[in-house]
PDB file of N, CA and C in Angstrom:
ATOM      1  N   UNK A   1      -6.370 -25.494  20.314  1.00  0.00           N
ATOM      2  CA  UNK A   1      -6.141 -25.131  18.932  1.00  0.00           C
ATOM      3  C   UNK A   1      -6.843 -23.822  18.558  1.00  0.00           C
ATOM      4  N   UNK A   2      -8.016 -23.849  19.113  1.00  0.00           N
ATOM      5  CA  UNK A   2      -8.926 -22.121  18.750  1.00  0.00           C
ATOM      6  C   UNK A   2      -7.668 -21.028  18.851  1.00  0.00           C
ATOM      7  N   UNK A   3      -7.205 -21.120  20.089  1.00  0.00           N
ATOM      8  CA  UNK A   3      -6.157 -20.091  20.756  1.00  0.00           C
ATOM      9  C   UNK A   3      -5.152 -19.726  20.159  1.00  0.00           C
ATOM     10  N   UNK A   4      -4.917 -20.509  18.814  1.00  0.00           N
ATOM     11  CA  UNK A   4      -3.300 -20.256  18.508  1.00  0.00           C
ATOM     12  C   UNK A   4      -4.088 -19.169  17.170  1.00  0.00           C
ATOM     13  N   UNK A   5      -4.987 -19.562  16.135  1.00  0.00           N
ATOM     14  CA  UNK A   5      -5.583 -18.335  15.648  1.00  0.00           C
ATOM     15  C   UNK A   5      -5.121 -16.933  16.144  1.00  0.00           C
ATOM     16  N   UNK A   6      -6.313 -16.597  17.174  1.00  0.00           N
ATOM     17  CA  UNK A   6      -6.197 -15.189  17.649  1.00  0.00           C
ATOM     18  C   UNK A   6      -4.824 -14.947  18.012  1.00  0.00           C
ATOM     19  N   UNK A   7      -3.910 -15.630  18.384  1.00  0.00           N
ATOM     20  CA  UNK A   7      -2.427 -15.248  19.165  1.00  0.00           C
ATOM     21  C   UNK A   7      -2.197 -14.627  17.388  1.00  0.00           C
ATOM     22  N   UNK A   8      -1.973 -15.772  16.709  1.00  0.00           N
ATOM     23  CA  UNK A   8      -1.261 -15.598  15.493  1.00  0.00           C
ATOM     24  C   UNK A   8      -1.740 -14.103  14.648  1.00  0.00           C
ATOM     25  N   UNK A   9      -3.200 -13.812  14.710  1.00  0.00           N
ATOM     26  CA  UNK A   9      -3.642 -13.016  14.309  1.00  0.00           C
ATOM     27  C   UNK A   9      -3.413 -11.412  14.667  1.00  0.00           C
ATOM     28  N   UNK A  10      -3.166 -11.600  16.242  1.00  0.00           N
ATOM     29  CA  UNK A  10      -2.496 -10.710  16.731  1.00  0.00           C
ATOM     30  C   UNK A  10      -1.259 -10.016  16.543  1.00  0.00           C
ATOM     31  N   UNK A  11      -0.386 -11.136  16.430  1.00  0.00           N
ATOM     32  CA  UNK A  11       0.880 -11.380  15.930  1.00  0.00           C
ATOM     33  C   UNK A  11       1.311 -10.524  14.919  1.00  0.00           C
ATOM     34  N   UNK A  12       0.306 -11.119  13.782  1.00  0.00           N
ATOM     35  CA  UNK A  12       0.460 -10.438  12.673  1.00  0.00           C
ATOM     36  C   UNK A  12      -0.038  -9.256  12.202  1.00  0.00           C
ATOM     37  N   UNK A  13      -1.348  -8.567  13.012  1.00  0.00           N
ATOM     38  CA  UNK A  13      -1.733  -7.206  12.550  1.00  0.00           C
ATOM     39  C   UNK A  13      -0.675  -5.847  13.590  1.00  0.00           C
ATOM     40  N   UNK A  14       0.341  -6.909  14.457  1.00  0.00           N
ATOM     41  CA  UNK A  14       1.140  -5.936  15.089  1.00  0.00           C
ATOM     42  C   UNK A  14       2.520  -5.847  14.028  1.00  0.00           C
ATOM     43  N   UNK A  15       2.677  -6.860  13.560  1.00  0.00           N
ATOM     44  CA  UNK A  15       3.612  -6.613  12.797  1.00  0.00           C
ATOM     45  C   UNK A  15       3.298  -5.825  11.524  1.00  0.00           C
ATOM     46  N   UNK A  16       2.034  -6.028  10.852  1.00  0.00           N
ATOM     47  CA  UNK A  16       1.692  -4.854   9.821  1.00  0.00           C
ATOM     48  C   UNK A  16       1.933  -3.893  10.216  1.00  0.00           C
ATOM     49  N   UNK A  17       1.503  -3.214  11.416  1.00  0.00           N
ATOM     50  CA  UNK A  17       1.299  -1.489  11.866  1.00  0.00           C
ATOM     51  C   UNK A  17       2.592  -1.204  11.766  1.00  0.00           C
ATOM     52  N   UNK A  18       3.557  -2.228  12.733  1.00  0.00           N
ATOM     53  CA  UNK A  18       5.253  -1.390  12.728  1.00  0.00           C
ATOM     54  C   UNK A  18       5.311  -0.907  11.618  1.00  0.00           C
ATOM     55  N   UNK A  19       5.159  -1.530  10.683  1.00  0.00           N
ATOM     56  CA  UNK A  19       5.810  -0.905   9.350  1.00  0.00           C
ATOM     57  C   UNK A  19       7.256  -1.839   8.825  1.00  0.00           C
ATOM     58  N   UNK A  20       8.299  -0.947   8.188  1.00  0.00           N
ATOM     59  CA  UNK A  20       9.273  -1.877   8.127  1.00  0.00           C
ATOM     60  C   UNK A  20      10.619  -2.107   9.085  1.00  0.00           C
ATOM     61  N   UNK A  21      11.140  -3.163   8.733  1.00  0.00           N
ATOM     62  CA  UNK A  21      12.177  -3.000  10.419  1.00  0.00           C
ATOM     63  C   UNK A  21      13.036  -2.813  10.129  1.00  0.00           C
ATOM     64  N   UNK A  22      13.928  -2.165  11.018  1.00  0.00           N
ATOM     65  CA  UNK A  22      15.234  -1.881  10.948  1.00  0.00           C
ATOM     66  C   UNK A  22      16.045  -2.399  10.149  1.00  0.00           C
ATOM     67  N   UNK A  23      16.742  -1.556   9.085  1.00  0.00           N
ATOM     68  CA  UNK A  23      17.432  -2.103   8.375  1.00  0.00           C
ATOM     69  C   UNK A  23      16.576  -2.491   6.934  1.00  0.00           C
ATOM     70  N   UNK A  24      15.878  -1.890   6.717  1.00  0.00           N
ATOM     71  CA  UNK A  24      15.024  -2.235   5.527  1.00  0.00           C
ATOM     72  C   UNK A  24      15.728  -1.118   4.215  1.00  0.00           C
ATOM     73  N   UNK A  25      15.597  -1.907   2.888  1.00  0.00           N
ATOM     74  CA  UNK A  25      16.665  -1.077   2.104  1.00  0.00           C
ATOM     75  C   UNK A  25      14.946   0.328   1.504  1.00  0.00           C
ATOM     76  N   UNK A  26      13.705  -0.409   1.644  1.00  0.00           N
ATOM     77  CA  UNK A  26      12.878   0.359   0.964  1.00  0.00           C
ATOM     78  C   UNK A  26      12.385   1.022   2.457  1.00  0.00           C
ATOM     79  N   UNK A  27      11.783   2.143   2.572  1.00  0.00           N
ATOM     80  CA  UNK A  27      10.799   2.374   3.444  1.00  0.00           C
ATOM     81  C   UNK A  27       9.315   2.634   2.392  1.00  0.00           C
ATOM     82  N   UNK A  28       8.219   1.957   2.935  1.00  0.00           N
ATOM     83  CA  UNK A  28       6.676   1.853   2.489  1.00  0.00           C
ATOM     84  C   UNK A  28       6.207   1.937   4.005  1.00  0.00           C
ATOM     85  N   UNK A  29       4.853   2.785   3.928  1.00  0.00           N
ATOM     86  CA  UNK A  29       3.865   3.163   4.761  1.00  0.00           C
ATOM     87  C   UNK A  29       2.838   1.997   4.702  1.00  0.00           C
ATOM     88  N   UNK A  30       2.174   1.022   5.476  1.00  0.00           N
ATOM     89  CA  UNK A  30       1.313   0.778   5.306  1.00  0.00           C
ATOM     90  C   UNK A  30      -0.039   1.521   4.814  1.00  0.00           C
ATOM     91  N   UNK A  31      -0.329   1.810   4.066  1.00  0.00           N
ATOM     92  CA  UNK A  31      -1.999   2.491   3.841  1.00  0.00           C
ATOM     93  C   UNK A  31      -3.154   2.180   4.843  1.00  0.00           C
ATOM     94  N   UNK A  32      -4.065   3.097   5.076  1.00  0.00           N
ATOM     95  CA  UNK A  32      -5.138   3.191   5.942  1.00  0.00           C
ATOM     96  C   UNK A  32      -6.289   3.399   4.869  1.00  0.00           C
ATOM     97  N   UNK A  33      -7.544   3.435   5.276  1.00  0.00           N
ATOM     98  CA  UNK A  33      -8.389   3.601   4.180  1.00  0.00           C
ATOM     99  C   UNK A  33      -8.348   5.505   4.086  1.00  0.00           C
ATOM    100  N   UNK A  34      -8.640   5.635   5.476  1.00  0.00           N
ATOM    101  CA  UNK A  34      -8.744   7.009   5.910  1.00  0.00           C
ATOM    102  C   UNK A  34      -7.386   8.082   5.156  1.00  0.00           C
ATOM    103  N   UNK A  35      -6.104   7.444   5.126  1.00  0.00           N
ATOM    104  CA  UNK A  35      -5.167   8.507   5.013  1.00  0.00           C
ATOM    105  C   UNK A  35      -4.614   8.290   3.432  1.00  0.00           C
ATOM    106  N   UNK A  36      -6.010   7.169   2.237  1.00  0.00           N
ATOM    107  CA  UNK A  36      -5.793   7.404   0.726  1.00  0.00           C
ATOM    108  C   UNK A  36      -6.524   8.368  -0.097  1.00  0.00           C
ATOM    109  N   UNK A  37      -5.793   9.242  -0.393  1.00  0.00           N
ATOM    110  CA  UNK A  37      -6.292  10.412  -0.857  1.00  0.00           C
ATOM    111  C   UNK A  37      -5.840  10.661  -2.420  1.00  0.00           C
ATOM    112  N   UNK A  38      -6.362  11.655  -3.003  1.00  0.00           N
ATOM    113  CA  UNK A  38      -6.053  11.838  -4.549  1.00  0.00           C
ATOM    114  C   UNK A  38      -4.822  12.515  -4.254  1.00  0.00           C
ATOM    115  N   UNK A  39      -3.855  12.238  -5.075  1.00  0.00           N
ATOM    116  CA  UNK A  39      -2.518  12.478  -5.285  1.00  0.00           C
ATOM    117  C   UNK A  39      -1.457  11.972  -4.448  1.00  0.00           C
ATOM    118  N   UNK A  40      -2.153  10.936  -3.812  1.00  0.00           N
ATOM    119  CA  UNK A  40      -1.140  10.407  -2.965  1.00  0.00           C
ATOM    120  C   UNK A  40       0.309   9.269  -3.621  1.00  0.00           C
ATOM    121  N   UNK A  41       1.429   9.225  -3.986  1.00  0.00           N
ATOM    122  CA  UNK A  41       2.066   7.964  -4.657  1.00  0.00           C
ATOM    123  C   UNK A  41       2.096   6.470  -3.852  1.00  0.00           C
ATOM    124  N   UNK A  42       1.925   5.874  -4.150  1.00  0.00           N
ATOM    125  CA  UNK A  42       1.689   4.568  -3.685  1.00  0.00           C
ATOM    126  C   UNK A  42       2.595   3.403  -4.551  1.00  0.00           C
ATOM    127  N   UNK A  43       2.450   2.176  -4.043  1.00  0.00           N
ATOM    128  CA  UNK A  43       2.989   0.830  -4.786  1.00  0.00           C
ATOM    129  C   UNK A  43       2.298  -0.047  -4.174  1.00  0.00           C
ATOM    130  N   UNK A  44       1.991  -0.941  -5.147  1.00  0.00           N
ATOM    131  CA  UNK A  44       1.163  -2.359  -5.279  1.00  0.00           C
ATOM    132  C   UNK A  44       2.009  -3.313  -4.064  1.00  0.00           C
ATOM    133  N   UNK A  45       0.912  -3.461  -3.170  1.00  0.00           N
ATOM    134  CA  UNK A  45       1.918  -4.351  -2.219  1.00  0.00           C
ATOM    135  C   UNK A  45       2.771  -5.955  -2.981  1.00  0.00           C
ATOM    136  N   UNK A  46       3.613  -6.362  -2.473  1.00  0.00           N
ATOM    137  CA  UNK A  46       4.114  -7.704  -2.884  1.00  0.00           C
ATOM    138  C   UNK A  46       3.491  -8.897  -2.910  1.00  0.00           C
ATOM    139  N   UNK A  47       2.175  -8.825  -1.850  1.00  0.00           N
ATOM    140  CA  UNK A  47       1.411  -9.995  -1.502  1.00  0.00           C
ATOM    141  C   UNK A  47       0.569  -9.583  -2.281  1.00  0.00           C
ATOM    142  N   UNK A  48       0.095  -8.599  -3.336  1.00  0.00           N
ATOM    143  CA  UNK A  48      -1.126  -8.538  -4.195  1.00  0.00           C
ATOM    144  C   UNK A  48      -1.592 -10.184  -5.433  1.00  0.00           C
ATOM    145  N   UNK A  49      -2.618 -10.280  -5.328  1.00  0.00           N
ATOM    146  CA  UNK A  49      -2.900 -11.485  -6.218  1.00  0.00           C
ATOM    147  C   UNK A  49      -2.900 -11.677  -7.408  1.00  0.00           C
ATOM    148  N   UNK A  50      -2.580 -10.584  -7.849  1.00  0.00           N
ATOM    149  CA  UNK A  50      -2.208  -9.986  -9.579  1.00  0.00           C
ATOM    150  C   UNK A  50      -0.649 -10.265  -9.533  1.00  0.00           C
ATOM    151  N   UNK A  51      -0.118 -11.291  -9.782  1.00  0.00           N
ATOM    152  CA  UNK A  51       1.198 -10.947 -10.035  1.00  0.00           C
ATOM    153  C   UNK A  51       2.604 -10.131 -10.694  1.00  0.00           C
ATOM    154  N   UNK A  52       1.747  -9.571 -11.561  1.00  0.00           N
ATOM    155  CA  UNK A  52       1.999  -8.632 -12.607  1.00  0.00           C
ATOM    156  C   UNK A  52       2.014  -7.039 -12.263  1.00  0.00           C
ATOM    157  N   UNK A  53       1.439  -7.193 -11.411  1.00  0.00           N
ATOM    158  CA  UNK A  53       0.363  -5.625 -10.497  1.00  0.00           C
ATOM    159  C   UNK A  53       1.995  -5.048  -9.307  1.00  0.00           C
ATOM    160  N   UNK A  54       2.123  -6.726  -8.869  1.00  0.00           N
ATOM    161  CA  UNK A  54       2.897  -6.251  -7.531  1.00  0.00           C
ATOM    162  C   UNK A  54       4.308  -5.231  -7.794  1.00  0.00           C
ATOM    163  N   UNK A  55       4.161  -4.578  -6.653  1.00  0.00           N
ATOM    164  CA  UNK A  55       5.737  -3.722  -6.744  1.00  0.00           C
ATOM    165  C   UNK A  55       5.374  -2.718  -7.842  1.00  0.00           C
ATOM    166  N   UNK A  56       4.670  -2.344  -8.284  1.00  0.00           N
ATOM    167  CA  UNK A  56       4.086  -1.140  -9.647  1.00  0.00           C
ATOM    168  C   UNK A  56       3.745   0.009  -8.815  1.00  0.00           C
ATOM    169  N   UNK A  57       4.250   1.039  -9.006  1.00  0.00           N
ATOM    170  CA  UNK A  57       3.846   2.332  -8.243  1.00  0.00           C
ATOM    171  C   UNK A  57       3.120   3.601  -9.109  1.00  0.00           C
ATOM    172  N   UNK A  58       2.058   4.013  -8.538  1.00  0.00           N
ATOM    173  CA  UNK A  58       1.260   5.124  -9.764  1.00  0.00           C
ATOM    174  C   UNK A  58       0.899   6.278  -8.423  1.00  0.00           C
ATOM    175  N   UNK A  59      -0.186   6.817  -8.722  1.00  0.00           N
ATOM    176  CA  UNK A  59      -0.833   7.979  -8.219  1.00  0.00           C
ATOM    177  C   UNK A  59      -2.163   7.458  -8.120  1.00  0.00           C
ATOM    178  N   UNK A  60      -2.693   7.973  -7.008  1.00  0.00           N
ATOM    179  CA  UNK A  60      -4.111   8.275  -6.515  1.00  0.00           C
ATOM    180  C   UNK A  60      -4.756   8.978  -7.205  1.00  0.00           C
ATOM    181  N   UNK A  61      -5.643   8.646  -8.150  1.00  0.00           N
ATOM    182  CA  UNK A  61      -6.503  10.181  -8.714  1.00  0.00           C
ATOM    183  C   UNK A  61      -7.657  10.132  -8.350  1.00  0.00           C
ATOM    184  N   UNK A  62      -8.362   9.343  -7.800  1.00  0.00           N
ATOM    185  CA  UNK A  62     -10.177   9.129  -7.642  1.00  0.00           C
ATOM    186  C   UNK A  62     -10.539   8.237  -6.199  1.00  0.00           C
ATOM    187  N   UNK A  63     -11.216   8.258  -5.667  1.00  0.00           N
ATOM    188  CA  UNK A  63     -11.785   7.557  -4.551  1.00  0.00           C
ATOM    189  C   UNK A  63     -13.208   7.486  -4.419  1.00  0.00           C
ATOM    190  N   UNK A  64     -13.115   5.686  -4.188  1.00  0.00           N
ATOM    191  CA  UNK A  64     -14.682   5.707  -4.192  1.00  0.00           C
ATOM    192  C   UNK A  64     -15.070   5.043  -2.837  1.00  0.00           C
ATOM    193  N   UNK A  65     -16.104   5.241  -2.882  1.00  0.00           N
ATOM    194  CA  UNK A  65     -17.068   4.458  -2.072  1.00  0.00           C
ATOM    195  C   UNK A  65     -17.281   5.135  -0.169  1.00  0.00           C
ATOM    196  N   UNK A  66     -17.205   3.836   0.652  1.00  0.00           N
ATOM    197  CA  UNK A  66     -17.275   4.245   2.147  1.00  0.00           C
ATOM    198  C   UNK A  66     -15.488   5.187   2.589  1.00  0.00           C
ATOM    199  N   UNK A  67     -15.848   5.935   3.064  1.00  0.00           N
ATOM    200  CA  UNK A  67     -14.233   6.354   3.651  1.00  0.00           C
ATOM    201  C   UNK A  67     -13.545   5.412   4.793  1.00  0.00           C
ATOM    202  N   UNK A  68     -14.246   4.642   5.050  1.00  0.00           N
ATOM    203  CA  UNK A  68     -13.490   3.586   5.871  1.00  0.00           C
ATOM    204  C   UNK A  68     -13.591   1.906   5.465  1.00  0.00           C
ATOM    205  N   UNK A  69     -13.494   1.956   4.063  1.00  0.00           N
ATOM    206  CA  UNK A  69     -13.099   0.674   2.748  1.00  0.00           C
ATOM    207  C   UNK A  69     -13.023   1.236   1.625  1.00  0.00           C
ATOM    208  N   UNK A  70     -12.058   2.202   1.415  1.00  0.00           N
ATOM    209  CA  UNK A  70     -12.089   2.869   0.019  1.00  0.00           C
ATOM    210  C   UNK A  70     -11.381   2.042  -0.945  1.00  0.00           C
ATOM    211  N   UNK A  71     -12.219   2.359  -2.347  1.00  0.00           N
ATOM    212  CA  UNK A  71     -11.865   1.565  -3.631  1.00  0.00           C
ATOM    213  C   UNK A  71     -11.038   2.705  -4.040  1.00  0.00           C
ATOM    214  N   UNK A  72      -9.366   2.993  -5.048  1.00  0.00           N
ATOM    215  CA  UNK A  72      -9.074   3.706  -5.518  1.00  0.00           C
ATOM    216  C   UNK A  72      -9.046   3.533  -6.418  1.00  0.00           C
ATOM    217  N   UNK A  73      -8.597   4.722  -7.772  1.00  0.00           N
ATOM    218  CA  UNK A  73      -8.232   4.360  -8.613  1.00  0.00           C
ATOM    219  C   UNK A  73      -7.170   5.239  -8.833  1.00  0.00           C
ATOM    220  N   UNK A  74      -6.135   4.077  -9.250  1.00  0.00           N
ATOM    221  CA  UNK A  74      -4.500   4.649  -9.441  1.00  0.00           C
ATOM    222  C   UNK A  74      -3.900   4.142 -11.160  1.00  0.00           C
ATOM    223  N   UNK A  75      -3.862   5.569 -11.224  1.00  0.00           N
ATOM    224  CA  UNK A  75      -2.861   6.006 -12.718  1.00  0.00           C
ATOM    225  C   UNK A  75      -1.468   5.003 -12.238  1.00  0.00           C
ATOM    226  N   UNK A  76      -1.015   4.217 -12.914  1.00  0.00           N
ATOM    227  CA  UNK A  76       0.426   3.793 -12.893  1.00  0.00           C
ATOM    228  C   UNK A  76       1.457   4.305 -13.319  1.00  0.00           C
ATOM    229  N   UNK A  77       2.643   4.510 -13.075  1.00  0.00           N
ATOM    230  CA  UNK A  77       3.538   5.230 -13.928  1.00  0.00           C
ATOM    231  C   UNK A  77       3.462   4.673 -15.194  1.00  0.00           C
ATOM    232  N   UNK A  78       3.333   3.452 -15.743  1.00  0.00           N
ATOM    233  CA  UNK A  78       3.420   2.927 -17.001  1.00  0.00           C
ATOM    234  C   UNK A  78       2.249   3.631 -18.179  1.00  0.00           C
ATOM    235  N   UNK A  79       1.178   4.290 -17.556  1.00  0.00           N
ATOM    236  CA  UNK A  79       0.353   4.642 -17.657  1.00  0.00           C
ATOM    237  C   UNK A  79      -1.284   4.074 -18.262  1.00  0.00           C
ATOM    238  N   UNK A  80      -1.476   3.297 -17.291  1.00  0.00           N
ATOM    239  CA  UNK A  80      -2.120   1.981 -16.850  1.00  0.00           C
ATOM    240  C   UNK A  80      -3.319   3.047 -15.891  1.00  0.00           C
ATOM    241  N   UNK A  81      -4.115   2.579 -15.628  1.00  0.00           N
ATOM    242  CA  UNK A  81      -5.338   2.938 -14.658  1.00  0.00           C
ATOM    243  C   UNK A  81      -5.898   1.924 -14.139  1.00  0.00           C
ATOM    244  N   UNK A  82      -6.068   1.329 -13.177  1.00  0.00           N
ATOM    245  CA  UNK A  82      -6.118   0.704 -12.063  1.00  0.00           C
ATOM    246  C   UNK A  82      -7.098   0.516 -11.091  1.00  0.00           C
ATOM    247  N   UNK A  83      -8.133   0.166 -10.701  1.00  0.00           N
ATOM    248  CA  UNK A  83      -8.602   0.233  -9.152  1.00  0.00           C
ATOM    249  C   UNK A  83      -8.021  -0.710  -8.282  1.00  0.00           C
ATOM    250  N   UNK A  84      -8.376  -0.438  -7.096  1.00  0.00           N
ATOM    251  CA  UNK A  84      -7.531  -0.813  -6.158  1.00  0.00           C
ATOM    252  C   UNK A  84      -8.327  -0.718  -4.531  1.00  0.00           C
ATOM    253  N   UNK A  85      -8.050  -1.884  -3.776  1.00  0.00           N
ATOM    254  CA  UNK A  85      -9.012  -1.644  -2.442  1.00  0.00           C
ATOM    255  C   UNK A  85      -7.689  -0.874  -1.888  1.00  0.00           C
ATOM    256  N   UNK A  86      -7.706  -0.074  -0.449  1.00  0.00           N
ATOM    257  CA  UNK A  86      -6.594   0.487   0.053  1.00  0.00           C
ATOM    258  C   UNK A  86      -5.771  -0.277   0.309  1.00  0.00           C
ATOM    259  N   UNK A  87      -6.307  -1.794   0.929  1.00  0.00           N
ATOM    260  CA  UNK A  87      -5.125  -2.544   1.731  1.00  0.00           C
ATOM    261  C   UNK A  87      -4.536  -3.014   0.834  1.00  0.00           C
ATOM    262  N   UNK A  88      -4.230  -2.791  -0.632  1.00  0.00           N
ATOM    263  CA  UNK A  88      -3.449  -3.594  -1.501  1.00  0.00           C
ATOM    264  C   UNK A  88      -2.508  -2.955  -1.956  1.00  0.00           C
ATOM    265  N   UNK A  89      -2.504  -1.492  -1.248  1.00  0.00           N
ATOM    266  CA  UNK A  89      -1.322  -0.160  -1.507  1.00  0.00           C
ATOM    267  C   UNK A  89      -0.513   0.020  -0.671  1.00  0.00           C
ATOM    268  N   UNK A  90       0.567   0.582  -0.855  1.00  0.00           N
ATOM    269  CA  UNK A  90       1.391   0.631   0.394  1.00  0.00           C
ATOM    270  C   UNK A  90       1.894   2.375  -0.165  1.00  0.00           C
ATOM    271  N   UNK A  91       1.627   3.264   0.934  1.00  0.00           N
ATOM    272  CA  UNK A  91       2.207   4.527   0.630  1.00  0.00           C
ATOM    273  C   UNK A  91       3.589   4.089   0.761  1.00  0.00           C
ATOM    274  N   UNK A  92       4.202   5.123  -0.343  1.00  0.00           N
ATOM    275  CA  UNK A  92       5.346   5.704  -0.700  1.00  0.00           C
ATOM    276  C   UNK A  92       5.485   6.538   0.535  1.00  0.00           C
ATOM    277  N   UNK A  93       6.963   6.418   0.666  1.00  0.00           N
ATOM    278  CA  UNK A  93       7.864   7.459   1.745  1.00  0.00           C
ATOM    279  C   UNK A  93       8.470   8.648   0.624  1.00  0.00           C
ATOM    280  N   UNK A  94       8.204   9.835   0.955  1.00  0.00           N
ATOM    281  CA  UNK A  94       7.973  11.125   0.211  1.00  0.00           C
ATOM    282  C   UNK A  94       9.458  11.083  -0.849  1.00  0.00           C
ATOM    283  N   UNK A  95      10.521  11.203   0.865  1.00  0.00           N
ATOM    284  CA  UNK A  95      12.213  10.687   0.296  1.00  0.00           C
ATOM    285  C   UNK A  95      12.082   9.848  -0.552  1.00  0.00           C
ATOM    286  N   UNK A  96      11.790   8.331  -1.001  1.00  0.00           N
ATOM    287  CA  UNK A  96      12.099   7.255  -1.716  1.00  0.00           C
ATOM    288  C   UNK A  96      11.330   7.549  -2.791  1.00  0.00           C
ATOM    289  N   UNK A  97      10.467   7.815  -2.913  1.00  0.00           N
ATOM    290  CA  UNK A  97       9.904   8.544  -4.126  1.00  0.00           C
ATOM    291  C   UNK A  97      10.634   9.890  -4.900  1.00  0.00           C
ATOM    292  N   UNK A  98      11.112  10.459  -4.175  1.00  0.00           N
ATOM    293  CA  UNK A  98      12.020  11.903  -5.108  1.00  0.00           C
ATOM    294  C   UNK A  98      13.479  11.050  -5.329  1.00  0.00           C
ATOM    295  N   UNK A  99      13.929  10.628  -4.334  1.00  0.00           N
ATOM    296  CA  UNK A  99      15.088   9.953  -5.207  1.00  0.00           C
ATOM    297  C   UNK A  99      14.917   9.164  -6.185  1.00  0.00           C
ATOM    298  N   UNK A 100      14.455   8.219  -6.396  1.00  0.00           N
ATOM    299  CA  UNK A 100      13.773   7.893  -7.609  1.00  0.00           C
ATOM    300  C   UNK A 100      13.867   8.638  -9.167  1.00  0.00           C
ATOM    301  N   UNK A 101      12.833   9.332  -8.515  1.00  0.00           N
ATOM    302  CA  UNK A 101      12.271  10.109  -9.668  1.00  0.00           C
ATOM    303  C   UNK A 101      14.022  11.073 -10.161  1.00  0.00           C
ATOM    304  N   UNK A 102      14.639  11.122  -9.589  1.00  0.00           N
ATOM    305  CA  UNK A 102      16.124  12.152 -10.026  1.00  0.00           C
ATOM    306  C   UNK A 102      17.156  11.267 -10.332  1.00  0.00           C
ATOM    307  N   UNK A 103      16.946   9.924 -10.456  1.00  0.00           N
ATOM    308  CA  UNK A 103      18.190   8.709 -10.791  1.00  0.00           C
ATOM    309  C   UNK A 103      18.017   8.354 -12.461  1.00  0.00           C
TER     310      UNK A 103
END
């Protein structure tokens, strides 16, 4: 029983990295702590514990703390201000963000 843990765990931080799979109608970047920066666009992952929060997309304006567990804080489009640990962001794909913004 120990064994099925780590398999599963494995499992699943390989499937985070891919990203999304083939055939996905959104493309989202997983976030790194390292690659959240000010002005970056982002969205509230789906699994966030705020239910209200999830799927909400703003901007990066501030970063705190260690660079490898950064706290952000993200302006929302609604215009909301936010903190945020990295792993609860999912970068925006540059494309899905400008189309957007021109619909």
């Amino acid at each position: 029983m120990r064994m099925a843990f780590p398999t599963f765990a494995g499992m699943l931080s390989g499937a985070l990295a891919s990203g999304p799979t083939e055939g996905s109608k959104r493309r989202t970047i997983p976030m790194e702590s390292e690659e959240a920066c000010v002005g970056k666009r982002v969205r509230v992952r789906e699994d966030h514990r705020k239910a209200d929060l999830r799927g909400r997309r703003g901007t990066i304006v501030e970063r705190w703390g260690n660079p490898s567990y950064a706290a952000l804080d993200v302006l929302l489009d609604e215009g909301e201000w936010q903190l945020f640990w990295y792993h609860e962001l999912e970068e925006l794909d540059e494309e899905h963000s400008s189309s957007l913004r021109e619909n």
